[in-house]
Protein backbone atom coordinates (compact mmCIF):
# COMPACT_ATOMS: atom_id res chain seq x y z
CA UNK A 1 -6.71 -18.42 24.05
CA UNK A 2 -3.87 -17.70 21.52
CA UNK A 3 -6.43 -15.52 19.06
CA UNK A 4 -4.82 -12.65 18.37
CA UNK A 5 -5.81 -9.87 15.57
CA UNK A 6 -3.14 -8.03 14.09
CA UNK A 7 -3.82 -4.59 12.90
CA UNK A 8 -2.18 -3.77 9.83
CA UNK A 9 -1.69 0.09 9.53
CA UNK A 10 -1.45 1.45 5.82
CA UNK A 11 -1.65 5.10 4.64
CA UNK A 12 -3.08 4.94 1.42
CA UNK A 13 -5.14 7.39 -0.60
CA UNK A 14 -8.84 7.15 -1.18
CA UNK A 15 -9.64 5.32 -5.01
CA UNK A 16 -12.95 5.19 -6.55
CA UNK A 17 -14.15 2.18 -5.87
CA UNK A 18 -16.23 -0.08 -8.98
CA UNK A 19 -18.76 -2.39 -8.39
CA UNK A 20 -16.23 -5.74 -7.75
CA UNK A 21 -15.18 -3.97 -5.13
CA UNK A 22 -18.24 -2.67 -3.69
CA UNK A 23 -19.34 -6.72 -3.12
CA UNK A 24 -19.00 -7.57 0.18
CA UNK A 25 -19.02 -3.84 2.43
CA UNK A 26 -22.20 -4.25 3.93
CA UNK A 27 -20.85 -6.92 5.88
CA UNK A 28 -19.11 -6.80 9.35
CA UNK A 29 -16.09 -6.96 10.16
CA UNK A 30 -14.02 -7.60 13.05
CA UNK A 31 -11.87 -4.87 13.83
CA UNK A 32 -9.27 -4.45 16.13
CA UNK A 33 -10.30 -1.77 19.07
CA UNK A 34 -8.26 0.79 19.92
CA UNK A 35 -5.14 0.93 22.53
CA UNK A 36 -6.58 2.58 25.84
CA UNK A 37 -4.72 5.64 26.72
CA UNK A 38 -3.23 4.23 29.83
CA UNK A 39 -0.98 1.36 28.04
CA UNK A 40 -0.35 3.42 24.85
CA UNK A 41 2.98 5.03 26.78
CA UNK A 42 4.17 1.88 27.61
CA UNK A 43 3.58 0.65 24.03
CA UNK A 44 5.55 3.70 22.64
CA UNK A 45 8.96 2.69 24.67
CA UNK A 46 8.61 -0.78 23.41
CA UNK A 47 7.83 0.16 19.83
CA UNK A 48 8.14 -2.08 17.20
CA UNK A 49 10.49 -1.68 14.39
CA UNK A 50 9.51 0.39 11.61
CA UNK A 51 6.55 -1.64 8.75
CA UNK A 52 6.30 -4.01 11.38
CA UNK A 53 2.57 -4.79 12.58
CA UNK A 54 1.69 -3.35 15.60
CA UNK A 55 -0.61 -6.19 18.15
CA UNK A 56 -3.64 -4.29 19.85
CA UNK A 57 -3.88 -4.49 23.48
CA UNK A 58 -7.34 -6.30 22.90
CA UNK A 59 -9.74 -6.84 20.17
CA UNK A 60 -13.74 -7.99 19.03
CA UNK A 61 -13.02 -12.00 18.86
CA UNK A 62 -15.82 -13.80 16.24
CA UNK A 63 -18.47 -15.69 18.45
CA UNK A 64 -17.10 -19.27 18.20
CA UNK A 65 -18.34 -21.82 20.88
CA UNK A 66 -16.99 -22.58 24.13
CA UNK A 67 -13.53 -24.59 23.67
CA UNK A 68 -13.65 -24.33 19.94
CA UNK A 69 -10.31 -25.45 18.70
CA UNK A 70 -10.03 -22.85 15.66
CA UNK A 71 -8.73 -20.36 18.34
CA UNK A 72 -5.30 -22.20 18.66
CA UNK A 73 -5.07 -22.49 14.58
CA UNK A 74 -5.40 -19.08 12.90
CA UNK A 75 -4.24 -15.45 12.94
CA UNK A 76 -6.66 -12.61 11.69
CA UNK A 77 -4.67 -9.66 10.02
CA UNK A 78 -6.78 -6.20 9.90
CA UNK A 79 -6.71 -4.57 6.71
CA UNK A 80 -9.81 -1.99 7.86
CA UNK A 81 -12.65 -1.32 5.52
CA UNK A 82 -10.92 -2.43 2.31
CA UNK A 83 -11.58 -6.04 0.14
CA UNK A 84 -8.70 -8.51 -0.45
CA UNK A 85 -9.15 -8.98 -3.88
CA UNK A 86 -5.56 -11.42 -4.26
CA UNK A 87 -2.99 -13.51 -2.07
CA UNK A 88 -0.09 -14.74 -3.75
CA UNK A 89 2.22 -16.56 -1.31
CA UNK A 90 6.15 -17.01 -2.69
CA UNK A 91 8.61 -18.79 -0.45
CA UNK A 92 8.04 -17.10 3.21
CA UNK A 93 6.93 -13.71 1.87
CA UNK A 94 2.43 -13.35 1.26
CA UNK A 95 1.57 -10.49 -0.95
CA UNK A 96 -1.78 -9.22 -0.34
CA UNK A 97 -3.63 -7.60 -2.59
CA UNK A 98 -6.27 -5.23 -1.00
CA UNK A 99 -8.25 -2.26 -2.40
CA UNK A 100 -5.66 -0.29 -0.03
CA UNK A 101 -1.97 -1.50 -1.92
CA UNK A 102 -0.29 -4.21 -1.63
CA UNK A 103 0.63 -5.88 1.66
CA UNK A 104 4.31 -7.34 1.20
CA UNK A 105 4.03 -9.64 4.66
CA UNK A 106 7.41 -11.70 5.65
CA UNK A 107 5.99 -14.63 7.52
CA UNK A 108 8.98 -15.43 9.94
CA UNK A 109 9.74 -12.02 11.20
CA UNK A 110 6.14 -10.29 10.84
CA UNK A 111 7.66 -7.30 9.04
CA UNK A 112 5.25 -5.84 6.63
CA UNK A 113 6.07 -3.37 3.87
CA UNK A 114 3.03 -1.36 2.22
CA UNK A 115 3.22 -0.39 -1.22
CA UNK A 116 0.67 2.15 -2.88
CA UNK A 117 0.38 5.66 -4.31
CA UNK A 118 1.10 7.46 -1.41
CA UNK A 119 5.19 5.48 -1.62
CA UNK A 120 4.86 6.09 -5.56
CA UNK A 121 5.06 2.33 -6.38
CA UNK A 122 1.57 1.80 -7.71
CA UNK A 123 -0.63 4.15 -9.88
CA UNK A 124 -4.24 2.98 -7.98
CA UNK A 125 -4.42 1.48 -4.83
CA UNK A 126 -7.17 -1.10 -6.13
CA UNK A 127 -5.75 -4.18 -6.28
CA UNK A 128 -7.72 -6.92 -7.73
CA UNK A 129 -4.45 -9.48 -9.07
CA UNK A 130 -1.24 -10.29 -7.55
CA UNK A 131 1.34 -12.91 -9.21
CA UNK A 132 4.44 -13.44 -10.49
CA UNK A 133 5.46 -12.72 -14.35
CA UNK A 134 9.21 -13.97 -14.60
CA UNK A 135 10.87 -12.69 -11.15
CA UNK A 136 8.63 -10.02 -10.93
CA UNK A 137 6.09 -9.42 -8.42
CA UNK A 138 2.92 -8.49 -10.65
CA UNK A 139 -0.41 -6.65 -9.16
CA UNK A 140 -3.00 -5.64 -11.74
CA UNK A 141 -4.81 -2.29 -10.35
CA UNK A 142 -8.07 -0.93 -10.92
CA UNK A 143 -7.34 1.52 -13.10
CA UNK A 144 -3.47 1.86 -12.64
CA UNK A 145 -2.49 -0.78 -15.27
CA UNK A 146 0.06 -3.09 -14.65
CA UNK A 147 2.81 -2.92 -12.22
CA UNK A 148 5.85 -5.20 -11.86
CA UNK A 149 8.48 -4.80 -8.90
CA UNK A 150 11.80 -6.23 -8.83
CA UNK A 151 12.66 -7.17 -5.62
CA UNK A 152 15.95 -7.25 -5.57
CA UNK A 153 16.53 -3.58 -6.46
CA UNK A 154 13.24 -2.60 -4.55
CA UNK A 155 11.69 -0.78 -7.64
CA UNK A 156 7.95 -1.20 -9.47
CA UNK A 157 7.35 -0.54 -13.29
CA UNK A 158 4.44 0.51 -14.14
CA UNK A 159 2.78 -0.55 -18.05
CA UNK A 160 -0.34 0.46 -18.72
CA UNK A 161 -2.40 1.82 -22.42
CA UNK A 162 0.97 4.13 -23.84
CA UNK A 163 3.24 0.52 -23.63
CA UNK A 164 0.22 -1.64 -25.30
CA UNK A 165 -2.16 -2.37 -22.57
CA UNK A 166 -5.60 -3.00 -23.40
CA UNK A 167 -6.61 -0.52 -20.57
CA UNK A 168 -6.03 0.86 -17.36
CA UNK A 169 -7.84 -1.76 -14.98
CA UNK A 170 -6.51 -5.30 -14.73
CA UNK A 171 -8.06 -8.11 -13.34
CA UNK A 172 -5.50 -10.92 -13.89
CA UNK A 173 -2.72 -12.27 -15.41
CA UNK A 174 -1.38 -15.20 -16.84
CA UNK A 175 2.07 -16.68 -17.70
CA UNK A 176 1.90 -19.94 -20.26
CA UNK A 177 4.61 -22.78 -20.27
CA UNK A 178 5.48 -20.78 -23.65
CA UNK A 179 5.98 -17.91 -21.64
CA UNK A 180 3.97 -15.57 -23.40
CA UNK A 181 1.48 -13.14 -20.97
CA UNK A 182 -1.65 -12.79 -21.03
CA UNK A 183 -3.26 -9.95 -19.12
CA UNK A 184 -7.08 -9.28 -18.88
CA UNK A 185 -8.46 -5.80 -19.08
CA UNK A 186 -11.62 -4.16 -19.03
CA UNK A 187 -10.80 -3.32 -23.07
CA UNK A 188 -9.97 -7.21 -24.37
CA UNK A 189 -7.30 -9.58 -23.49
CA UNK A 190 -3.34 -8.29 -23.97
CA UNK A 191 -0.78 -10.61 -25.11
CA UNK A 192 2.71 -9.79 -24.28
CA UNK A 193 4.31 -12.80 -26.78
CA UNK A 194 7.21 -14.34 -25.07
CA UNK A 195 6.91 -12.32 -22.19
CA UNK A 196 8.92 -9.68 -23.30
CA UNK A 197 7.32 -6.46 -21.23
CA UNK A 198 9.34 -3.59 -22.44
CA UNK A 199 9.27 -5.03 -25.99
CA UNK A 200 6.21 -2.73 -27.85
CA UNK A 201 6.22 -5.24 -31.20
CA UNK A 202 5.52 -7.92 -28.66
CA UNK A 203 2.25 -6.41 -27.41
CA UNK A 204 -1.14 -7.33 -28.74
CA UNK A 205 -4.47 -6.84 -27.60
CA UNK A 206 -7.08 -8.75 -28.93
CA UNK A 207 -11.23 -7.51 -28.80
CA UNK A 208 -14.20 -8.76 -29.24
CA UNK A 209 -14.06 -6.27 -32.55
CA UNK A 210 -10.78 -7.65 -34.23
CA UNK A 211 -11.75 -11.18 -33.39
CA UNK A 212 -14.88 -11.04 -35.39
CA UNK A 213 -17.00 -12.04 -31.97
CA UNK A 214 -14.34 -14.80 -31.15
CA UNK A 215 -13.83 -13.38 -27.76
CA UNK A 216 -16.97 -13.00 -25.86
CA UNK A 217 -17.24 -10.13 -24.22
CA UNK A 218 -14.47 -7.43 -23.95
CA UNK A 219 -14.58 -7.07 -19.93
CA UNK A 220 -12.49 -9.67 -19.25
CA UNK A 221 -11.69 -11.21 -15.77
CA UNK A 222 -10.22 -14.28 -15.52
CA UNK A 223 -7.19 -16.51 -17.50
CA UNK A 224 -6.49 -20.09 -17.17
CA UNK A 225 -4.32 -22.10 -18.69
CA UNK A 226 -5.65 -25.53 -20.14
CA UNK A 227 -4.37 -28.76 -21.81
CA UNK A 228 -1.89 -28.09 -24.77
CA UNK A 229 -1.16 -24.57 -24.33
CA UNK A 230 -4.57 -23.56 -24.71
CA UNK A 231 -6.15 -20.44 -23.30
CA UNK A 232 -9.19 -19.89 -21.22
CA UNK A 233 -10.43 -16.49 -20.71
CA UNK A 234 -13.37 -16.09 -18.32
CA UNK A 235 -15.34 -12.72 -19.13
CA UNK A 236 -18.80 -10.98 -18.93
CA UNK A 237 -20.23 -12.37 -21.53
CA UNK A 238 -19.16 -16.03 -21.44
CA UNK A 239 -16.41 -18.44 -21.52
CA UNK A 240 -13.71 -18.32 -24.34
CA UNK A 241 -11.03 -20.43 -26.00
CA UNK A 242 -8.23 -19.53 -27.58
CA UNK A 243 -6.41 -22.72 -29.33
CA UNK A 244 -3.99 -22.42 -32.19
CA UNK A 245 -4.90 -18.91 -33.22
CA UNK A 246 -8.59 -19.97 -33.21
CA UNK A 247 -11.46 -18.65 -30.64
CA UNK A 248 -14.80 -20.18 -29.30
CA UNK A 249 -17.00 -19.15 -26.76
CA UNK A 250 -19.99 -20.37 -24.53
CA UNK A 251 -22.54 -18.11 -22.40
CA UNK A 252 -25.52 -18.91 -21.33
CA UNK A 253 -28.04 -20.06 -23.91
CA UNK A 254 -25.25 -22.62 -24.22
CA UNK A 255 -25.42 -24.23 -20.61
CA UNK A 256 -23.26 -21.30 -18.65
CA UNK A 257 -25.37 -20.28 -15.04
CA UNK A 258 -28.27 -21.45 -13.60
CA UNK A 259 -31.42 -20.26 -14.90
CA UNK A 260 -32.96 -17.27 -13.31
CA UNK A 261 -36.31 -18.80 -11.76
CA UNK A 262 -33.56 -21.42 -10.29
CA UNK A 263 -31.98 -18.85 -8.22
CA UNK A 264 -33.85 -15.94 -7.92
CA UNK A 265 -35.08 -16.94 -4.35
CA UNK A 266 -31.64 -17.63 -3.01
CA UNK A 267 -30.33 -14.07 -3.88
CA UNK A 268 -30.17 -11.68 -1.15
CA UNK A 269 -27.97 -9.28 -2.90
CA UNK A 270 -30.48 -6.04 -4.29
CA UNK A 271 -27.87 -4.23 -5.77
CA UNK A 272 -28.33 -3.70 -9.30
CA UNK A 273 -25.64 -4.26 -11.87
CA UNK A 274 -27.38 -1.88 -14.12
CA UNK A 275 -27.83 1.12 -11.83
CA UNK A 276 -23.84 1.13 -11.40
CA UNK A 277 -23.03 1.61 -15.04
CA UNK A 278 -24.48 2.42 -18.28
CA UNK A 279 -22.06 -0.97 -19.02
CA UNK A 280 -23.64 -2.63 -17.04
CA UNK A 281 -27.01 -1.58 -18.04
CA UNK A 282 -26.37 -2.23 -21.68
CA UNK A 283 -24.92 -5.82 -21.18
CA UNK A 284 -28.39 -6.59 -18.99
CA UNK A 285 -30.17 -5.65 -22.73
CA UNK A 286 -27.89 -7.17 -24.38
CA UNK A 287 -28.18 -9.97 -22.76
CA UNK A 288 -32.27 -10.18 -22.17
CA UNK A 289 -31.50 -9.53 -18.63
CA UNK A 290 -33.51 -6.35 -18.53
CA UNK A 291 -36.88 -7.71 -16.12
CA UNK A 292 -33.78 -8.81 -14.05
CA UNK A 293 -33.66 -5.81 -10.56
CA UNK A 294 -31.38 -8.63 -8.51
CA UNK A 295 -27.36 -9.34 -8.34
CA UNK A 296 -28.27 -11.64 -11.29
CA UNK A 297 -25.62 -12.47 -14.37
CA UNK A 298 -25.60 -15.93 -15.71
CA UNK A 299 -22.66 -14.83 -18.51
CA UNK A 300 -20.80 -12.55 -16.02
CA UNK A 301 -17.72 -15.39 -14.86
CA UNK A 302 -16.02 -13.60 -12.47
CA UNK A 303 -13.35 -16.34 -11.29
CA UNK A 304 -12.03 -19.32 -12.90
CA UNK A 305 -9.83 -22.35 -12.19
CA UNK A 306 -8.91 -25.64 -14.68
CA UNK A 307 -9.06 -28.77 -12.07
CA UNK A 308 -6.39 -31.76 -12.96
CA UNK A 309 -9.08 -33.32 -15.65
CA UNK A 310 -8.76 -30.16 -17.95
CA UNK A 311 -12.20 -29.26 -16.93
CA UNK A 312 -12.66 -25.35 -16.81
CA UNK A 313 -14.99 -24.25 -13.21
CA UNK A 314 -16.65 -20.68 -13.50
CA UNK A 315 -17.78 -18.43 -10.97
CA UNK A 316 -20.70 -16.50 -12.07
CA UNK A 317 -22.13 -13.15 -10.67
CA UNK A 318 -25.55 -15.37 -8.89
CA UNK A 319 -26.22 -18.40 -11.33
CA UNK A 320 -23.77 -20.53 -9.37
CA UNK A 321 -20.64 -22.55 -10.55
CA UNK A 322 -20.22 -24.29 -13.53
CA UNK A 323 -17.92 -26.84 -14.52
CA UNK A 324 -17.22 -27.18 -19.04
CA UNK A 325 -15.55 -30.13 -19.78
CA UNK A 326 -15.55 -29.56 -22.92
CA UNK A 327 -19.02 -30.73 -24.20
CA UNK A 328 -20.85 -30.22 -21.47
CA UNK A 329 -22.00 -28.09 -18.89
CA UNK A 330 -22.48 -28.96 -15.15
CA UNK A 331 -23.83 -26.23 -12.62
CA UNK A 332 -24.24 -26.22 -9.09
CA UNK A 333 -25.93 -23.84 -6.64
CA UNK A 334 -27.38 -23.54 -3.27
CA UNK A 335 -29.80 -26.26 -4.12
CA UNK A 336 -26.72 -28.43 -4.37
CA UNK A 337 -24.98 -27.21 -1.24
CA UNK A 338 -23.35 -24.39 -2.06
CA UNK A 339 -23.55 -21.55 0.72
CA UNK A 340 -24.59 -18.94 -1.63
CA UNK A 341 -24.85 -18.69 -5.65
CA UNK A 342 -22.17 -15.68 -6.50
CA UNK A 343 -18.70 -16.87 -6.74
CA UNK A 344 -15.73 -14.61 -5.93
CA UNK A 345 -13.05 -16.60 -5.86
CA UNK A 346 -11.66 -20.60 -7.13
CA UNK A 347 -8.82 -22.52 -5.84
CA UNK A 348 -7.45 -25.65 -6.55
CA UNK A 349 -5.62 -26.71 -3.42
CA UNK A 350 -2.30 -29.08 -3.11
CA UNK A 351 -4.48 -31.93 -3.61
CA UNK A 352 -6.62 -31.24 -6.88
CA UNK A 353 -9.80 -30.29 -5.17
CA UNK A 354 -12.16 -27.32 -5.53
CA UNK A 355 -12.58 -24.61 -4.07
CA UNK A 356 -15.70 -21.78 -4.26
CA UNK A 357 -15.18 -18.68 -2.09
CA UNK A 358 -18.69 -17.06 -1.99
CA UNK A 359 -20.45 -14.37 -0.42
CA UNK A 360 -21.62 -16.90 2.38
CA UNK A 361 -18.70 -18.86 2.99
CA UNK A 362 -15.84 -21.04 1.54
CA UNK A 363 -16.77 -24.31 -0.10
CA UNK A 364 -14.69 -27.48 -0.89
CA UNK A 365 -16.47 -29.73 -3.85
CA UNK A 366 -16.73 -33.08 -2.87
CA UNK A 367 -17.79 -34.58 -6.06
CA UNK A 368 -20.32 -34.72 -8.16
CA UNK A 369 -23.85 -35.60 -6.00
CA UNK A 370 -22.00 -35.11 -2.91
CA UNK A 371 -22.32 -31.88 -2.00
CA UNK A 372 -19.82 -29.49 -0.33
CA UNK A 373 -18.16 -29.04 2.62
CA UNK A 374 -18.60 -25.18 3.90
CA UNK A 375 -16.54 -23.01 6.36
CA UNK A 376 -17.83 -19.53 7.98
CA UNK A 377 -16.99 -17.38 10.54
CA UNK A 378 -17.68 -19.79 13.03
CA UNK A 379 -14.88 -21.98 11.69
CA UNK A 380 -12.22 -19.13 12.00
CA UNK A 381 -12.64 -16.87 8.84
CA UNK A 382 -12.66 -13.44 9.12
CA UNK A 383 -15.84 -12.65 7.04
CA UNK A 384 -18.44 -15.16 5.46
CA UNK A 385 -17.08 -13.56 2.35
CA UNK A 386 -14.26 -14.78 0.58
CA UNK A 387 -12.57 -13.37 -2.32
CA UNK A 388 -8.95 -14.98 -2.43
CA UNK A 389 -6.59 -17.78 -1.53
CA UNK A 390 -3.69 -19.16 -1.01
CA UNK A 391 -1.18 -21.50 0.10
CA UNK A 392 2.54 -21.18 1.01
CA UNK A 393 5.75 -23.21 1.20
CA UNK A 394 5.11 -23.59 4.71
CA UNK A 395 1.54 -25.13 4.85
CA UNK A 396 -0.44 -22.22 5.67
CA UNK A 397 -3.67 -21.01 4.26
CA UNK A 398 -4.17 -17.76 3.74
CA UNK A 399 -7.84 -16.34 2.85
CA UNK A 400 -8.90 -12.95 1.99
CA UNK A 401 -11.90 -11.01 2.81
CA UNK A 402 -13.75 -7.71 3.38
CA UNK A 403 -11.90 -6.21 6.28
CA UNK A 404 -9.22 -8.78 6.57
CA UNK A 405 -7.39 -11.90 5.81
CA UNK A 406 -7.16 -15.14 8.13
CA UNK A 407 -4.08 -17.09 7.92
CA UNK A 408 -4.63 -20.54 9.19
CA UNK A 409 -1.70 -22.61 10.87
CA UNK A 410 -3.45 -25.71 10.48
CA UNK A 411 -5.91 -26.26 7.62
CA UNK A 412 -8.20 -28.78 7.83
CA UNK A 413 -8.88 -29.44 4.01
């Protein structure tokens, strides 16, 4: 068999972790065993070069059936006990976002690079965003702000609150055919106009507060961009759009979520949003959620991706995903065949279709009354949950996870 785990060593320094990251670490992970004693001398005088990977003499294998073809068509990289939060693939270099650093990993030689506190190029090691914003590498931290790195002169910049950042933790960010950025922070939604980063009369944040309740909820954790340069901003509270200086929003009295007594059966997860924070426990209150003891937020849209029709899809924290087209709301759950009802991550492959990453699996939408078609552990994934994606130059597919990503050779899609 040509399954191999590669073991990805990074030195990073411990970071308080918050409750996105928390999702997902009471599941298990396949991790590579150690090198016995006997073959660890003979691995020293045929080291590797130095950030490149280093291949464990064995390692656990996920139970897969006799013969099972996935074995000859993916790769599992070992991040340990840390979440991949982002993957953003860019020619034949992945950048992995994990709540360790960032991975920089160069596909044709296997060098990897590791960039965190402990090399003073980030200001957290959470990492929940990676992207590009002009030439720039861009990783939002939790609680770091925003960091750029040029790779050409090998360098990050970090912006956070002093240069006009809303605040310290970053969830995404977003470059418009305009070119302005849009990053989304835990305090509103910063616009950089025109892109221009080190430009402080270009940098705006905009609230819930100076918005007169335009934007729905200042926690804000995912940006899309729709038809004619308008803006979608997915946040606690609801969906929002910006157009032509103008907001709206949606939550769920408006069709956002499935209804609790839908769902409530289907949700295994007992951790409690409100015993995290006092946040968290206000926005339950605010939100009549307060009889709610369950991993239950119908308003709380945690990913977000605009399919090729301009309709928005939302992830929510256990009410399922629903698609806005504009008028109308669509949801679907379990009941519909989703593997589970909270939605980490959306992709829109190649091809225009859907897909859910969820706490059970990743799910392709078929179409509407058909259903979805689900992959697990048993199809090659490294854990059942699934919190990024993506897909490089190459044809690769690259999906991150609680202990790990899997990089798949040959996708079947």
């Amino acid at each position: 068999m040509n399954f191999k785990t590669l073991g990805i060593v990074i030195a990073v320094a411990a970071v308080v972790g918050g409750l996105a990251y928390n999702a997902g670490t009471n599941q298990t992970a396949t991790v590579a065993t150690p090198m016995p004693a006997s073959q660890q001398s003979a691995a020293a005088t045929a080291a590797p070069a130095a950030n490149t990977p280093v291949l464990p003499a064995a390692a656990q294998q996920p139970v897969l059936p006799a013969g099972h073809g996935a074995y000859e068509r993916f790769t599992h990289f070992n991040v340990g006990q840390r979440n991949v939060k982002s993957i953003f693939a860019d020619g034949d270099i992945v950048w992995v976002g994990t709540s360790g650093g960032v991975i920089e990993y160069h596909t044709a030689s296997g060098q990897h690079i590791s960039h965190n506190v402990d090399s003073n190029a980030l200001l957290s090691n959470g990492v929940f965003h990676v992207s590009k914003i002009g030439d720039k590498i861009a990783a939002g931290t939790y609680g770091g702000g925003l960091s750029l790195y040029d790779t050409n002169k090998k360098t990050w910049k970090n912006y956070n609150i002093p240069e006009g950042l809303g605040d310290q933790f970053v969830y995404d960010a977003l470059t418009t055919k305009s070119g302005d950025v849009w990053v989304a922070t835990w305090s509103g939604a910063t616009l950089i106009r025109g892109g221009k980063m080190d430009d402080p009369d270009a940098w705006m944040t905009y609230t819930v507060k100076n918005t007169n309740n335009g934007l729905a909820n200042d926690w804000v954790y995912g940006l899309q961009e729709g038809q004619n340069g308008d803006v979608w901003l997915g946040t606690e509270g609801g969906l929002t759009l910006f157009r032509d200086g103008e907001w709206k929003s949606w939550n769920h009295d408006d069709g956002l979520g499935a209804k609790y007594d839908e769902v409530k059966d289907d949700i295994k997860f007992t951790n409690d949003p409100g015993d995290a924070s006092k946040h968290h426990a206000r926005q339950k209150v605010e939100q009549g959620l307060e009889d709610v003891d369950i991993a239950f937020n119908p308003n709380y849209i945690i990913s977000m991706v605009i399919d090729d029709d301009g309709n928005v899809w939302n992830g929510t924290w256990g009410a399922g995903l629903s698609m806005f087209d504009g008028e109308k709301w669509t949801t679907y759950t379990q009941s519909d065949g989703l593997p589970a009802n909270h939605i980490f991550m959306l992709h829109k492959d190649k091809f225009g279709d859907i897909w859910a990453g969820t706490s059970k699996g990743l799910a392709k939408f078929k179409g509407h009354g058909k259903g979805f078609d689900v992959k697990t552990k048993l199809d090659g994934l490294f854990s059942d949950n699934v919190f990024s994606m993506a897909e490089a130059d190459d044809g690769s597919v690259w999906l991150g996870s609680f202990g790990g990503v899997t990089l798949f050779r040959e996708f079947e899609y």
